[in-house]
C-alpha atoms as a PDB file:
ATOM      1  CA  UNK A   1      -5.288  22.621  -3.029  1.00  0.00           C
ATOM      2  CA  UNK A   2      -6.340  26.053  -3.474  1.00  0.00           C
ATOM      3  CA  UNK A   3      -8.539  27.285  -5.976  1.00  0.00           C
ATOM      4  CA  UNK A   4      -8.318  23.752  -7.321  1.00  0.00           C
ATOM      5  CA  UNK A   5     -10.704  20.914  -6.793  1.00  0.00           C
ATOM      6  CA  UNK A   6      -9.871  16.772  -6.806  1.00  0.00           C
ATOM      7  CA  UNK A   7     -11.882  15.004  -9.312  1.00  0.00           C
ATOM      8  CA  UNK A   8     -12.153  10.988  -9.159  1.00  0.00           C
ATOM      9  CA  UNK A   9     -13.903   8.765 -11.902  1.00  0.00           C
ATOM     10  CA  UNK A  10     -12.941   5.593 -13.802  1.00  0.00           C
ATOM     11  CA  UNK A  11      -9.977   5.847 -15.806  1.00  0.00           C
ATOM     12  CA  UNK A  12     -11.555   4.157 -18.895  1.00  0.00           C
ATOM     13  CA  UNK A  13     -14.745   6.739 -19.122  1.00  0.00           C
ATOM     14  CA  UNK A  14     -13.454  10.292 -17.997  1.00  0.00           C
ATOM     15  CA  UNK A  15     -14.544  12.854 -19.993  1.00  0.00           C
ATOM     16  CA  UNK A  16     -12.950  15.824 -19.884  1.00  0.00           C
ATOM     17  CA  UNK A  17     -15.412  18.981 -18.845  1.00  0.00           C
ATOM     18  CA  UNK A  18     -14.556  22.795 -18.385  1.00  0.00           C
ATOM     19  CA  UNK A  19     -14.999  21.994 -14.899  1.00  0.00           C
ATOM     20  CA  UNK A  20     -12.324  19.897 -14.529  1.00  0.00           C
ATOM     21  CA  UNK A  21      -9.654  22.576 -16.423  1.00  0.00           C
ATOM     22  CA  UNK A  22      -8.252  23.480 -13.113  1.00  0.00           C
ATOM     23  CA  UNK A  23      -8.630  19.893 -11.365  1.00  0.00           C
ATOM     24  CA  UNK A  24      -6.603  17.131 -10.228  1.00  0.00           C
ATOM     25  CA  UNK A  25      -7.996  14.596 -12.119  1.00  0.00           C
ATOM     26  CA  UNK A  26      -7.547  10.548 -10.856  1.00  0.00           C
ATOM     27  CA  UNK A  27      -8.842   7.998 -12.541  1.00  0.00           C
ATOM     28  CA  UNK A  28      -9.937   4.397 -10.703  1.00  0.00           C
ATOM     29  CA  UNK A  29     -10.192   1.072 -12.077  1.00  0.00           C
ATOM     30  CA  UNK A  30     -13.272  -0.961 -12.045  1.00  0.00           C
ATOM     31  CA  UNK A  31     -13.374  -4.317 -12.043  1.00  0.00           C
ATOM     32  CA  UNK A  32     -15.307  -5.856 -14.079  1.00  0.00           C
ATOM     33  CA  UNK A  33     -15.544  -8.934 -17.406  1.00  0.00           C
ATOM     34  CA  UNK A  34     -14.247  -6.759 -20.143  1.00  0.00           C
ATOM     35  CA  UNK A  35     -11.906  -4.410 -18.076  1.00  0.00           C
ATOM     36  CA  UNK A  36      -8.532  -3.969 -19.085  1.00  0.00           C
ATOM     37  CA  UNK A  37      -5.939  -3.019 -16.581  1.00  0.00           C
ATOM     38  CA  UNK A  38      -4.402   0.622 -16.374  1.00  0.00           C
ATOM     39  CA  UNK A  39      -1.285   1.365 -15.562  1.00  0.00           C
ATOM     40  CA  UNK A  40      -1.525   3.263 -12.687  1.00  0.00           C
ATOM     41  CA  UNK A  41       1.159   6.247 -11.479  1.00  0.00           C
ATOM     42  CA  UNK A  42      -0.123   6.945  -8.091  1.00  0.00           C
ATOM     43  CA  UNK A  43      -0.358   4.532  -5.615  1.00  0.00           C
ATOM     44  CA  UNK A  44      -1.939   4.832  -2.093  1.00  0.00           C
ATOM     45  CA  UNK A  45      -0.904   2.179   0.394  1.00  0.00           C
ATOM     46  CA  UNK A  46      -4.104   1.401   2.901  1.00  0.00           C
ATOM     47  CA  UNK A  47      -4.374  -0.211   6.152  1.00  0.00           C
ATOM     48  CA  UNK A  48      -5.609  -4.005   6.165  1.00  0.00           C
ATOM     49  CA  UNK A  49      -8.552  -2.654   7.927  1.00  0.00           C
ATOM     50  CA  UNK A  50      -9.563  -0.465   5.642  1.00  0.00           C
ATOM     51  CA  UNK A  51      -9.048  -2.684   2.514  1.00  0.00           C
ATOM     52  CA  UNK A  52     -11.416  -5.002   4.369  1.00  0.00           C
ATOM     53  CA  UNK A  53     -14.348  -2.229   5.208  1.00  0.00           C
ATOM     54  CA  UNK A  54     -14.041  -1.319   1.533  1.00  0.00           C
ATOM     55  CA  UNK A  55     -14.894  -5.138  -0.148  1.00  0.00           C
ATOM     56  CA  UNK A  56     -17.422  -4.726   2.242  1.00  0.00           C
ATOM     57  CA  UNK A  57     -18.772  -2.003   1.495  1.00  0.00           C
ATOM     58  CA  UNK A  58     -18.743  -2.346  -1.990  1.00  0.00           C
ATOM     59  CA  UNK A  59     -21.392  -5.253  -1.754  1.00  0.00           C
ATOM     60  CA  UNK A  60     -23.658  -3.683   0.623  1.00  0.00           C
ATOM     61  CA  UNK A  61     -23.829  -0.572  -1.557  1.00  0.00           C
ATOM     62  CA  UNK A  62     -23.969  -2.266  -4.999  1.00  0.00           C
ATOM     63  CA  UNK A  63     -26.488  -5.325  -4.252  1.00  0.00           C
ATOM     64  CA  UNK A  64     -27.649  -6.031  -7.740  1.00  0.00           C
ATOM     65  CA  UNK A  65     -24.194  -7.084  -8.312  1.00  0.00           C
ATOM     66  CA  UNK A  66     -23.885 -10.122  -5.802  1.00  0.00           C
ATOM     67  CA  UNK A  67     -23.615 -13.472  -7.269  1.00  0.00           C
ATOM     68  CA  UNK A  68     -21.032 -11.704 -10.600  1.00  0.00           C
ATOM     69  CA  UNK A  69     -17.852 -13.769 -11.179  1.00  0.00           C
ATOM     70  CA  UNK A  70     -15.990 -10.627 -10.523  1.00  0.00           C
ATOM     71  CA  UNK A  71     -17.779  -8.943  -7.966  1.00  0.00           C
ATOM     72  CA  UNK A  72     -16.220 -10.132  -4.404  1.00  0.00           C
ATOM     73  CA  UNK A  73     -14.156  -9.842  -1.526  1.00  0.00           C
ATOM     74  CA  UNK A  74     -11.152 -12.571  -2.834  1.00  0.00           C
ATOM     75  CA  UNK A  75     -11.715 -10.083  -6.169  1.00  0.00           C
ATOM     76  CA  UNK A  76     -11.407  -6.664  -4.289  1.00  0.00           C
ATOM     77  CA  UNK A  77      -9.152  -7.670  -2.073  1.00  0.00           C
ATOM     78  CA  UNK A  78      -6.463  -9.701  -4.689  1.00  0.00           C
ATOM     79  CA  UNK A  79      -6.841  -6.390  -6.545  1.00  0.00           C
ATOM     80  CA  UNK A  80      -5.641  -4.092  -3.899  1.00  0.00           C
ATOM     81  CA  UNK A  81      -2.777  -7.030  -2.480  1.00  0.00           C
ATOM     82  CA  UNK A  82      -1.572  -6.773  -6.704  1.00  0.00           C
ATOM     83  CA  UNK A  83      -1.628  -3.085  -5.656  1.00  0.00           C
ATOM     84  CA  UNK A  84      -0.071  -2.909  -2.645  1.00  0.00           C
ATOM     85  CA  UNK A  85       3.115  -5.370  -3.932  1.00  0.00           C
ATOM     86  CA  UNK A  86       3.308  -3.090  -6.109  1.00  0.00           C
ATOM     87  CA  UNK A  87       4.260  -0.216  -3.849  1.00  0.00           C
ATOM     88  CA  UNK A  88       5.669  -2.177  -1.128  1.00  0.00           C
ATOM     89  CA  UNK A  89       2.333  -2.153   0.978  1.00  0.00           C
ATOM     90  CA  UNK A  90       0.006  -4.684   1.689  1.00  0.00           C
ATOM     91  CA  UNK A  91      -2.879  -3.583  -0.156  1.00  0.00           C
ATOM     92  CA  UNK A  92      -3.197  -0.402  -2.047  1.00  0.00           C
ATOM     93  CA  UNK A  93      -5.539   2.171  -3.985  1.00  0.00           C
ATOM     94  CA  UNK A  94      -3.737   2.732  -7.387  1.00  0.00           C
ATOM     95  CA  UNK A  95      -5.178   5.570  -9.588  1.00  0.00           C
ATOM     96  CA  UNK A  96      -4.160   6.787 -13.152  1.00  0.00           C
ATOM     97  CA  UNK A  97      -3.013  11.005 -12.835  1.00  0.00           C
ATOM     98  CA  UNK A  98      -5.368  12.463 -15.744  1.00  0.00           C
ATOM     99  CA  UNK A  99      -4.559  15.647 -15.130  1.00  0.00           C
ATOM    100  CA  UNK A 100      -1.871  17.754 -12.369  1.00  0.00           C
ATOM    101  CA  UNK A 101      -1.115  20.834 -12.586  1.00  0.00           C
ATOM    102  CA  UNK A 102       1.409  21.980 -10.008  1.00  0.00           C
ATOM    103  CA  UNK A 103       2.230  25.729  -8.778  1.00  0.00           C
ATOM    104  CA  UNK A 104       5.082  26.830  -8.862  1.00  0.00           C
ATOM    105  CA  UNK A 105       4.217  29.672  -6.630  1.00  0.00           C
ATOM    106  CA  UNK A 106       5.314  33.753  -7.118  1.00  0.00           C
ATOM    107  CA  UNK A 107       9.168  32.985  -7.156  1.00  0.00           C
ATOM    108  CA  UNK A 108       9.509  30.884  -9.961  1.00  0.00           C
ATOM    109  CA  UNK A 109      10.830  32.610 -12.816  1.00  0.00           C
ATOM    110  CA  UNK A 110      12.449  31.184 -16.196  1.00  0.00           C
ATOM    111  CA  UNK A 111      14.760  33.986 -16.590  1.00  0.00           C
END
């Protein structure tokens, strides 16, 4: 993306910056009690491999969250199968599009 730069954070807490004017802007979900679902518009279909590294992951670099109702593999992992049916994969990173903005290059003209 040139000239632009790819900006992730949670869907329900973006806040919009200056820096982020010329961005592609995703939001993620976080799972959590009180979250609500987004409806995601981009969908990223991962291998079963990875989807496993990441639950794993996520409690070996978030300790103080072990032993949450919400906060394990069966809970990562359902989220990213509901995901991945989704878009025809078996587990998948879905993301809400803030913000795109798409050249059109030098040869687009509305004339």
């Amino acid at each position: 993306m040139d000239g632009l730069s790819l900006v992730r954070a949670p869907a329900a807490t973006l806040a919009w910056r200056r820096d982020v004017a010329q961005a592609f802007v995703l939001g993620y979900e976080i799972l959590s009690w009180e979250s609500g679902f987004p409806n995601p518009s981009l969908y990223l279909p991962i291998p079963v491999a990875t989807a496993h590294e990441k639950a794993r992951l996520l409690a070996q670099c978030y300790p103080s969250k072990a032993g949450r109702g919400w906060f394990d593999d069966e809970a990562f992992l359902g989220l990213m199968r509901v995901r991945g049916v989704q878009c025809r994969a078996r587990y998948a990173e879905a993301f809400t599009v803030e913000k795109s903005v798409l050249d059109s290059g030098s040869d687009y003209s509305v004339n």
